[in-house]
C-alpha atoms as a PDB file:
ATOM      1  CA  UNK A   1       0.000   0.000   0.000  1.00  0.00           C
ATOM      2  CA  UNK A   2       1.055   3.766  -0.963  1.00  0.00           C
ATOM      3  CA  UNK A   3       0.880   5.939   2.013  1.00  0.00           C
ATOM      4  CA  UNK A   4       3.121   8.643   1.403  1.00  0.00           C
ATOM      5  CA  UNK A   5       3.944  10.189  -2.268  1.00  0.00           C
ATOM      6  CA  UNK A   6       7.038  12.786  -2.857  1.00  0.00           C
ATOM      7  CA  UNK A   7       7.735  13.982  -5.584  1.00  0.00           C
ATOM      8  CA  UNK A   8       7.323  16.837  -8.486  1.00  0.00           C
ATOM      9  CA  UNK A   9       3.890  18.205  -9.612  1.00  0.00           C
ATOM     10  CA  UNK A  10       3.545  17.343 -12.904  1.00  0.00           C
ATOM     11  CA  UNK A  11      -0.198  18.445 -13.659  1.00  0.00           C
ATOM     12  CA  UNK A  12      -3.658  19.161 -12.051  1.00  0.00           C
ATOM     13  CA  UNK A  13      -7.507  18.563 -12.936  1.00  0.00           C
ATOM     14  CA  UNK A  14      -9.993  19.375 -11.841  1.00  0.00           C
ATOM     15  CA  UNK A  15     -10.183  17.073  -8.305  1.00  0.00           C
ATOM     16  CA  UNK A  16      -6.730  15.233  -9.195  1.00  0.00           C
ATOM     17  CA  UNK A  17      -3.248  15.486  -9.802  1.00  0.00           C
ATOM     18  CA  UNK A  18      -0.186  13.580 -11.175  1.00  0.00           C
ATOM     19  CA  UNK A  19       2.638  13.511  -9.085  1.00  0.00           C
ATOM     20  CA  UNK A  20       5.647  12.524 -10.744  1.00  0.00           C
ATOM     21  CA  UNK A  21       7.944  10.036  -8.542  1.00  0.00           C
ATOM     22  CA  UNK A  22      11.394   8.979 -10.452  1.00  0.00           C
ATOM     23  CA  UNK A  23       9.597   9.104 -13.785  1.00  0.00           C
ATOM     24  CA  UNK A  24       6.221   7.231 -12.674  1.00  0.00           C
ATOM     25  CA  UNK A  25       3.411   9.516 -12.721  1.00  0.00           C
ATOM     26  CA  UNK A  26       1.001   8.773  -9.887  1.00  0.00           C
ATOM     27  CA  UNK A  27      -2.819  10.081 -10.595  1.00  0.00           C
ATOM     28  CA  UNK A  28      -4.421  11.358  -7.112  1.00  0.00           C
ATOM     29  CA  UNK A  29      -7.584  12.440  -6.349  1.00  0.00           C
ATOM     30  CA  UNK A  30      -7.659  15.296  -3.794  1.00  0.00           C
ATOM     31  CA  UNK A  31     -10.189  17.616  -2.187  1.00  0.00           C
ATOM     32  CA  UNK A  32     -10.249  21.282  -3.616  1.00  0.00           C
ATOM     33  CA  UNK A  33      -8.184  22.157  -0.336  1.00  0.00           C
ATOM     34  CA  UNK A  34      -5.370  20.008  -1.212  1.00  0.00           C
ATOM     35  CA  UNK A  35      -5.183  21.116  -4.641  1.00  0.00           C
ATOM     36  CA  UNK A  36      -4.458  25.059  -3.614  1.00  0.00           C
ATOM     37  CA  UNK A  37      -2.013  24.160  -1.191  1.00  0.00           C
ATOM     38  CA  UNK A  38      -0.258  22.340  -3.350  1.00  0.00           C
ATOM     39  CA  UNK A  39       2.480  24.245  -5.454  1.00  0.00           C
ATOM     40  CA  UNK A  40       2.965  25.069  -9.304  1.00  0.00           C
ATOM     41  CA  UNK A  41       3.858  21.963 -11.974  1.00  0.00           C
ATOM     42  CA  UNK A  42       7.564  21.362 -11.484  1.00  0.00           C
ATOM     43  CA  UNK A  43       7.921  21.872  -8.136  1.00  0.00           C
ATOM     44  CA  UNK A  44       8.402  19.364  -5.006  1.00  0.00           C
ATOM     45  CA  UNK A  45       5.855  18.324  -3.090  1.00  0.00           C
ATOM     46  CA  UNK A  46       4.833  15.382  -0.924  1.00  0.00           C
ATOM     47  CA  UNK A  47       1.320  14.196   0.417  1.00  0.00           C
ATOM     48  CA  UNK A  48      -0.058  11.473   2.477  1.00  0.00           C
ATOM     49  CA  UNK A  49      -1.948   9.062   0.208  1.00  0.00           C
ATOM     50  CA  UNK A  50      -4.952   7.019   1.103  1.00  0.00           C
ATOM     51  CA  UNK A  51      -4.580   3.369  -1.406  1.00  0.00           C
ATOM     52  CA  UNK A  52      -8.549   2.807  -2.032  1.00  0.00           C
ATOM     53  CA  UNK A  53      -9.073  -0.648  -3.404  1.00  0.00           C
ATOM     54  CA  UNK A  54     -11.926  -2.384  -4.608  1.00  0.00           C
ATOM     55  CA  UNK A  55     -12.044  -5.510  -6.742  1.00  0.00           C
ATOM     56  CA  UNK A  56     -12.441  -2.990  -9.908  1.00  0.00           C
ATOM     57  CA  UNK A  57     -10.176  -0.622  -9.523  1.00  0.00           C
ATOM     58  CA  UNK A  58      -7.509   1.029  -7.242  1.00  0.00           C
ATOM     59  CA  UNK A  59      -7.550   4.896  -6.666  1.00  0.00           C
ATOM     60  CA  UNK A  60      -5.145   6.616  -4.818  1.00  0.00           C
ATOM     61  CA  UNK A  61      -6.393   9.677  -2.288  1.00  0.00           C
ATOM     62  CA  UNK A  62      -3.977  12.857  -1.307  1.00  0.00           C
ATOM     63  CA  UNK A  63      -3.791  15.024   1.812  1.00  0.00           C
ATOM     64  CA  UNK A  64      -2.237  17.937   2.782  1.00  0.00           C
ATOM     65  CA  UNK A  65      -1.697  16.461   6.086  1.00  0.00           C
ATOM     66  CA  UNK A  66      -2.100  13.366   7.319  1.00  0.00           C
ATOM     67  CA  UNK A  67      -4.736  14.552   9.820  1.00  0.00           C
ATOM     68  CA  UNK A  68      -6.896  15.234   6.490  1.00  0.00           C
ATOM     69  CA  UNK A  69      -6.633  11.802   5.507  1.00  0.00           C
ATOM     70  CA  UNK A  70      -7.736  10.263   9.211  1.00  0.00           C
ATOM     71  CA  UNK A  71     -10.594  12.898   8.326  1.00  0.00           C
ATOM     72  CA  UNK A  72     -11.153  10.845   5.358  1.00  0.00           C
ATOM     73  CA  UNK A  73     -11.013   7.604   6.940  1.00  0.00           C
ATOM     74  CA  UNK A  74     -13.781   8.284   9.741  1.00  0.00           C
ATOM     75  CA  UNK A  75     -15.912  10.209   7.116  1.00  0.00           C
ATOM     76  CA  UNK A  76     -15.356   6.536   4.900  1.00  0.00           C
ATOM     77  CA  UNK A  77     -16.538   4.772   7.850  1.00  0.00           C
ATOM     78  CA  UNK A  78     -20.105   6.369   8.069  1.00  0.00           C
ATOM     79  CA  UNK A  79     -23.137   4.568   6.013  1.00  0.00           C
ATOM     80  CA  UNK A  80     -24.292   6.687   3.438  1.00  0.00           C
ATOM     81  CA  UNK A  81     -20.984   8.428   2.832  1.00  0.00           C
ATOM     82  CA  UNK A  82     -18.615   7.480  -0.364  1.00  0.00           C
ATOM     83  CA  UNK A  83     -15.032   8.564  -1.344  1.00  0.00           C
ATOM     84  CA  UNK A  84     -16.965  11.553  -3.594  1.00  0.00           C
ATOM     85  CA  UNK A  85     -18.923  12.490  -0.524  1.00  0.00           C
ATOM     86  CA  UNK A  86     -16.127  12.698   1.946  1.00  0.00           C
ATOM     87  CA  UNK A  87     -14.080  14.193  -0.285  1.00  0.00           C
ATOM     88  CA  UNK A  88     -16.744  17.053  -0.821  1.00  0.00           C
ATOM     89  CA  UNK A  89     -17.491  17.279   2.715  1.00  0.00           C
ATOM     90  CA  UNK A  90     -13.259  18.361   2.914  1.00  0.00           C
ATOM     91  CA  UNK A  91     -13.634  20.073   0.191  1.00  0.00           C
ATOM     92  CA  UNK A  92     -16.443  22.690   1.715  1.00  0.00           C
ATOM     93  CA  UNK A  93     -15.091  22.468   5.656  1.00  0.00           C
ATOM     94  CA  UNK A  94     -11.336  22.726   6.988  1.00  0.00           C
ATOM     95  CA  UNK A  95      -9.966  20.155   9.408  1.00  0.00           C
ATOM     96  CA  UNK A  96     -11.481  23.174  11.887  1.00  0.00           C
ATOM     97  CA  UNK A  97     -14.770  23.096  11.162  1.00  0.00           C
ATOM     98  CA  UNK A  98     -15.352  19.570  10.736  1.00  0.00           C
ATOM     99  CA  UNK A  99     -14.494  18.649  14.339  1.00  0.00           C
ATOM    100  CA  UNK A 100     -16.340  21.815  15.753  1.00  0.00           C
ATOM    101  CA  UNK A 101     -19.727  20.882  13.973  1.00  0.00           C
ATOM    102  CA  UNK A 102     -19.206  17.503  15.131  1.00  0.00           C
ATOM    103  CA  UNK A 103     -18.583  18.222  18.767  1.00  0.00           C
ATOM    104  CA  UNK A 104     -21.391  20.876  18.564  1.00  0.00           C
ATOM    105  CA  UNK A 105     -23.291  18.498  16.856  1.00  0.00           C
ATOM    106  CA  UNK A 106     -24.262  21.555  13.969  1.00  0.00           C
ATOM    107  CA  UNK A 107     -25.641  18.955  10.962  1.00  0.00           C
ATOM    108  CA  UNK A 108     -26.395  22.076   9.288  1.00  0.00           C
ATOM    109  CA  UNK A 109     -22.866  22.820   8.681  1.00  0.00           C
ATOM    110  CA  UNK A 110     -21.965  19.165   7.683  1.00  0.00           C
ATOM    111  CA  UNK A 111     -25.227  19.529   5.417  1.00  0.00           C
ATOM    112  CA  UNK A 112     -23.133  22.674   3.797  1.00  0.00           C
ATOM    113  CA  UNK A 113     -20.831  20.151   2.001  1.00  0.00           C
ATOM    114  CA  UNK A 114     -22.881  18.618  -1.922  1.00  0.00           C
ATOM    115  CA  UNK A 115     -23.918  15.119  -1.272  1.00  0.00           C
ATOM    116  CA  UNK A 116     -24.706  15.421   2.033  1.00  0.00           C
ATOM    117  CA  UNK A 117     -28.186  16.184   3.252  1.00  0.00           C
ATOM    118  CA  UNK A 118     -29.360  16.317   6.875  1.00  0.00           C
ATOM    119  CA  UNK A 119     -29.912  12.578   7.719  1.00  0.00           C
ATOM    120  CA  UNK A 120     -26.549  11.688   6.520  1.00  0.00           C
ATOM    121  CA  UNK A 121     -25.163  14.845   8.654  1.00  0.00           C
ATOM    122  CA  UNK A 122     -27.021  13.389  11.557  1.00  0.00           C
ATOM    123  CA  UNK A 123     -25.730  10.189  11.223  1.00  0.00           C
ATOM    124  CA  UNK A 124     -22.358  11.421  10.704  1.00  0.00           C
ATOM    125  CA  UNK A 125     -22.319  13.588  14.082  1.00  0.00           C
ATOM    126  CA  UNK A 126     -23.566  10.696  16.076  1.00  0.00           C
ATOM    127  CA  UNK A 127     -21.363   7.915  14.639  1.00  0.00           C
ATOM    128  CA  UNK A 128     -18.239   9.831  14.710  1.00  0.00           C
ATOM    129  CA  UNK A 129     -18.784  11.855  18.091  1.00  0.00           C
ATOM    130  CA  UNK A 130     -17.042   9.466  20.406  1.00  0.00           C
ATOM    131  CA  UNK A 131     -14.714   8.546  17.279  1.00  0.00           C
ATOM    132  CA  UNK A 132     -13.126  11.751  16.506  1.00  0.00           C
ATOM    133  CA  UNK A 133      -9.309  11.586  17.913  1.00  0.00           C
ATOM    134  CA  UNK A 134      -7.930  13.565  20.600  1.00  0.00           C
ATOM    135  CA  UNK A 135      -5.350  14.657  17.256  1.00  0.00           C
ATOM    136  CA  UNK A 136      -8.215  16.253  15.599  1.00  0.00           C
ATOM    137  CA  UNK A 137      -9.484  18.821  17.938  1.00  0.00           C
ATOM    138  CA  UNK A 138      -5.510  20.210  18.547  1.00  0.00           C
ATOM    139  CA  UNK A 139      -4.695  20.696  14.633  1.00  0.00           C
ATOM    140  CA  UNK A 140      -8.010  22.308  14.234  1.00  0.00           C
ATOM    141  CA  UNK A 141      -6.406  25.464  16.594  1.00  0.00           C
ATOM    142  CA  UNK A 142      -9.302  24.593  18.736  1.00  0.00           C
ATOM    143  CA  UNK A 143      -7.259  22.237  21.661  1.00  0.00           C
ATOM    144  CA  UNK A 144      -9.320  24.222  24.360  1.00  0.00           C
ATOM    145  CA  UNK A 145     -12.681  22.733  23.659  1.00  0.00           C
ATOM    146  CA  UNK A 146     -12.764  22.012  26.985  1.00  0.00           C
ATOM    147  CA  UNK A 147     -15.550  18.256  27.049  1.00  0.00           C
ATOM    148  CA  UNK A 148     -18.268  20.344  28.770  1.00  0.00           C
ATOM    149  CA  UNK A 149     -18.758  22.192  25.241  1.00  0.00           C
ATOM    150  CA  UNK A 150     -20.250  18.305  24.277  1.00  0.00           C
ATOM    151  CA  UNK A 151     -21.734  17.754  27.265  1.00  0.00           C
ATOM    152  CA  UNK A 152     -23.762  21.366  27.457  1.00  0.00           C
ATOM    153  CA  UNK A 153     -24.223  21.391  23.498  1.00  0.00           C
ATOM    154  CA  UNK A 154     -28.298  22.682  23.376  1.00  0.00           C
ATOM    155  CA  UNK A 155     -29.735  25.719  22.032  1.00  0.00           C
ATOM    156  CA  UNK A 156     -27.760  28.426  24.018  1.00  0.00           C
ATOM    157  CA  UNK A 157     -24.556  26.585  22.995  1.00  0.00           C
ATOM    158  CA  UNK A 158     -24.995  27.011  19.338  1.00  0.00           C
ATOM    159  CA  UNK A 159     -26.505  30.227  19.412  1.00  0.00           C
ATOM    160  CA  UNK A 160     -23.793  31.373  21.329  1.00  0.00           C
ATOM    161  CA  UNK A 161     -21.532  30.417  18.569  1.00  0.00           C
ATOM    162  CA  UNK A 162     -24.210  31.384  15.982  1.00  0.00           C
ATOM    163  CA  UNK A 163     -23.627  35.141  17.470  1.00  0.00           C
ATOM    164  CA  UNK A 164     -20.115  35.162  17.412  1.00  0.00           C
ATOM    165  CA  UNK A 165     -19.794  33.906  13.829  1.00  0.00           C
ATOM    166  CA  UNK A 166     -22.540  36.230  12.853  1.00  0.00           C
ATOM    167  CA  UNK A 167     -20.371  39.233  14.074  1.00  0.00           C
ATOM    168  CA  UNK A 168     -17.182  37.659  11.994  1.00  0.00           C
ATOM    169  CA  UNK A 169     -15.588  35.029  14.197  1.00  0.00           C
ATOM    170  CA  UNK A 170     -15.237  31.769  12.640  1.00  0.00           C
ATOM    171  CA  UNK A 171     -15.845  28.579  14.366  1.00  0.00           C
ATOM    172  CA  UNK A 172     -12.651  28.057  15.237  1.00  0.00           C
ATOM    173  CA  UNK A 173     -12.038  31.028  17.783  1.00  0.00           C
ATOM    174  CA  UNK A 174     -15.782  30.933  18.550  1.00  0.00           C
ATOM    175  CA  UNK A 175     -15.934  27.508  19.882  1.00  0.00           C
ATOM    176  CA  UNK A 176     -12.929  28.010  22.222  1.00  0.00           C
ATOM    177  CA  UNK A 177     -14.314  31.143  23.154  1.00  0.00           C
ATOM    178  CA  UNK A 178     -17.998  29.705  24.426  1.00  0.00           C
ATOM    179  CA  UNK A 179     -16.241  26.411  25.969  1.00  0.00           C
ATOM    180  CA  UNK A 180     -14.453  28.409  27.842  1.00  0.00           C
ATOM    181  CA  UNK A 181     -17.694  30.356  28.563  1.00  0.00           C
ATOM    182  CA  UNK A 182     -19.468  27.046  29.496  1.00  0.00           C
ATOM    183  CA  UNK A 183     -16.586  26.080  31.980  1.00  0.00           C
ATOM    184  CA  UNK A 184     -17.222  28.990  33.742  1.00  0.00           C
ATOM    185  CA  UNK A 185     -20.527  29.907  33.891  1.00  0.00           C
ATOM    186  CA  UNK A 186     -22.046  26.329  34.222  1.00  0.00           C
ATOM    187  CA  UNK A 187     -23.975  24.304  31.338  1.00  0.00           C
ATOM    188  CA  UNK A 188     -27.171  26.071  32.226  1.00  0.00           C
ATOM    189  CA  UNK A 189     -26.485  29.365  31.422  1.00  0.00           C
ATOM    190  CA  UNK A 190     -28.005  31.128  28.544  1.00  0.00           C
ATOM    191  CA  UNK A 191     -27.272  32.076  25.296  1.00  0.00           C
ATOM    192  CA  UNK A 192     -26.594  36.075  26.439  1.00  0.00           C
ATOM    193  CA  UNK A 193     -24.616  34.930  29.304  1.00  0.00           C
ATOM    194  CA  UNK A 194     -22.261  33.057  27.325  1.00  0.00           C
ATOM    195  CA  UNK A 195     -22.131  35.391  24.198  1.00  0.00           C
ATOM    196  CA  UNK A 196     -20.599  38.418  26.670  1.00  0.00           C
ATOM    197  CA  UNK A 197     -18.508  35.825  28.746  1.00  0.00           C
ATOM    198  CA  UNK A 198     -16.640  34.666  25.172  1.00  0.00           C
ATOM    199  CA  UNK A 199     -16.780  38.496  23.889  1.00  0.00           C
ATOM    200  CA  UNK A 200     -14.552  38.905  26.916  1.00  0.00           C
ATOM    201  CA  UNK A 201     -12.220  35.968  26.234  1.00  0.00           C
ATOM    202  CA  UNK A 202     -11.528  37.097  22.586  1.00  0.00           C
ATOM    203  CA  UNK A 203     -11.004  40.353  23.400  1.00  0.00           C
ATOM    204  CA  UNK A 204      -8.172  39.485  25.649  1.00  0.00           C
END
């Protein structure tokens, strides 16, 4: 099995590209977020491949990091969700995103990605839940999700974070932000309550 390719970019498509190792020119399909961190034909690069075989065929998958590909993996693992689906879903969320709207359970988000509608985001969220790696939540910049974020996740939690992304935080300093929020004021406070307690924490 492939798990690693490094080599020179020798062209791109639309979701693949041919990486040229010694002379052999691997074809690898990648999510639109792989492909623009990837550099210009010519130039080195190296990516953590996923080897995807089936009796008809074998297909090779490329990360950016091999966090993305784990990403890949668990997405695999859910029913209802392909290699074209998860690489869609990684296409439309960063590493970030995906574990936040998992551990805030936000199907609309996972929804966000083609291919996906909101029973397959459902199911996602609950099988992966108590599957998504300790690894995951620290790349995403959002290590401080403290577990009480989970554990309080209702309708102040997520329109806490609704508010702060609203007023141009992303997910990944609002989620921080409100856990922090949680640990402090208790998982019964409300939705105002933890809006001006993580205001305060990202304004330090």
């Amino acid at each position: 099995m492939i798990g690693k390719l490094t080599g020179k970019i020798d062209s791109y498509g639309d979701d693949w590209v041919i990486i040229d190792v010694s002379g052999v020119g691997y074809h690898v399909t990648c999510s639109s977020k792989t492909l623009q961190s990837l550099p210009q034909p010519g130039e080195a690069a190296s990516i953590a491949i996923e080897t995807y075989v089936r009796e008809d065929q074998i297909r090779l998958f490329g990360f950016a990091a091999e966090s993305e590909r784990d990403w890949f993996r668990l997405l695999l693992s859910v029913q209802g969700i392909g290699t074209k689906v998860a690489l869609a879903v990684l296409s439309t969320l960063s590493a970030a995103d995906l574990a936040n709207a998992i551990a805030l359970q936000d199907k609309a988000m996972i929804a966000r990605a083609p291919g996906i509608g909101p029973k397959v985001a459902q199911r996602a969220i609950t099988e992966l839940k108590d599957r998504v790696p300790a690894f995951a939540l620290a790349d995403t910049g959002a290590g401080e999700l403290h577990e009480t974020l989970a554990a309080a996740t209702g309708t102040a939690v997520t329109d806490a974070i609704s508010a702060l992304t609203n007023l141009g935080y992303n997910s990944v300093q609002a989620a921080p932000a409100v856990s922090k929020a949680v640990a402090s004021a208790g998982e019964t406070a409300s939705a105002e309550i933890l809006i001006r307690l993580a205001l305060k924490e990202l304004a330090r």
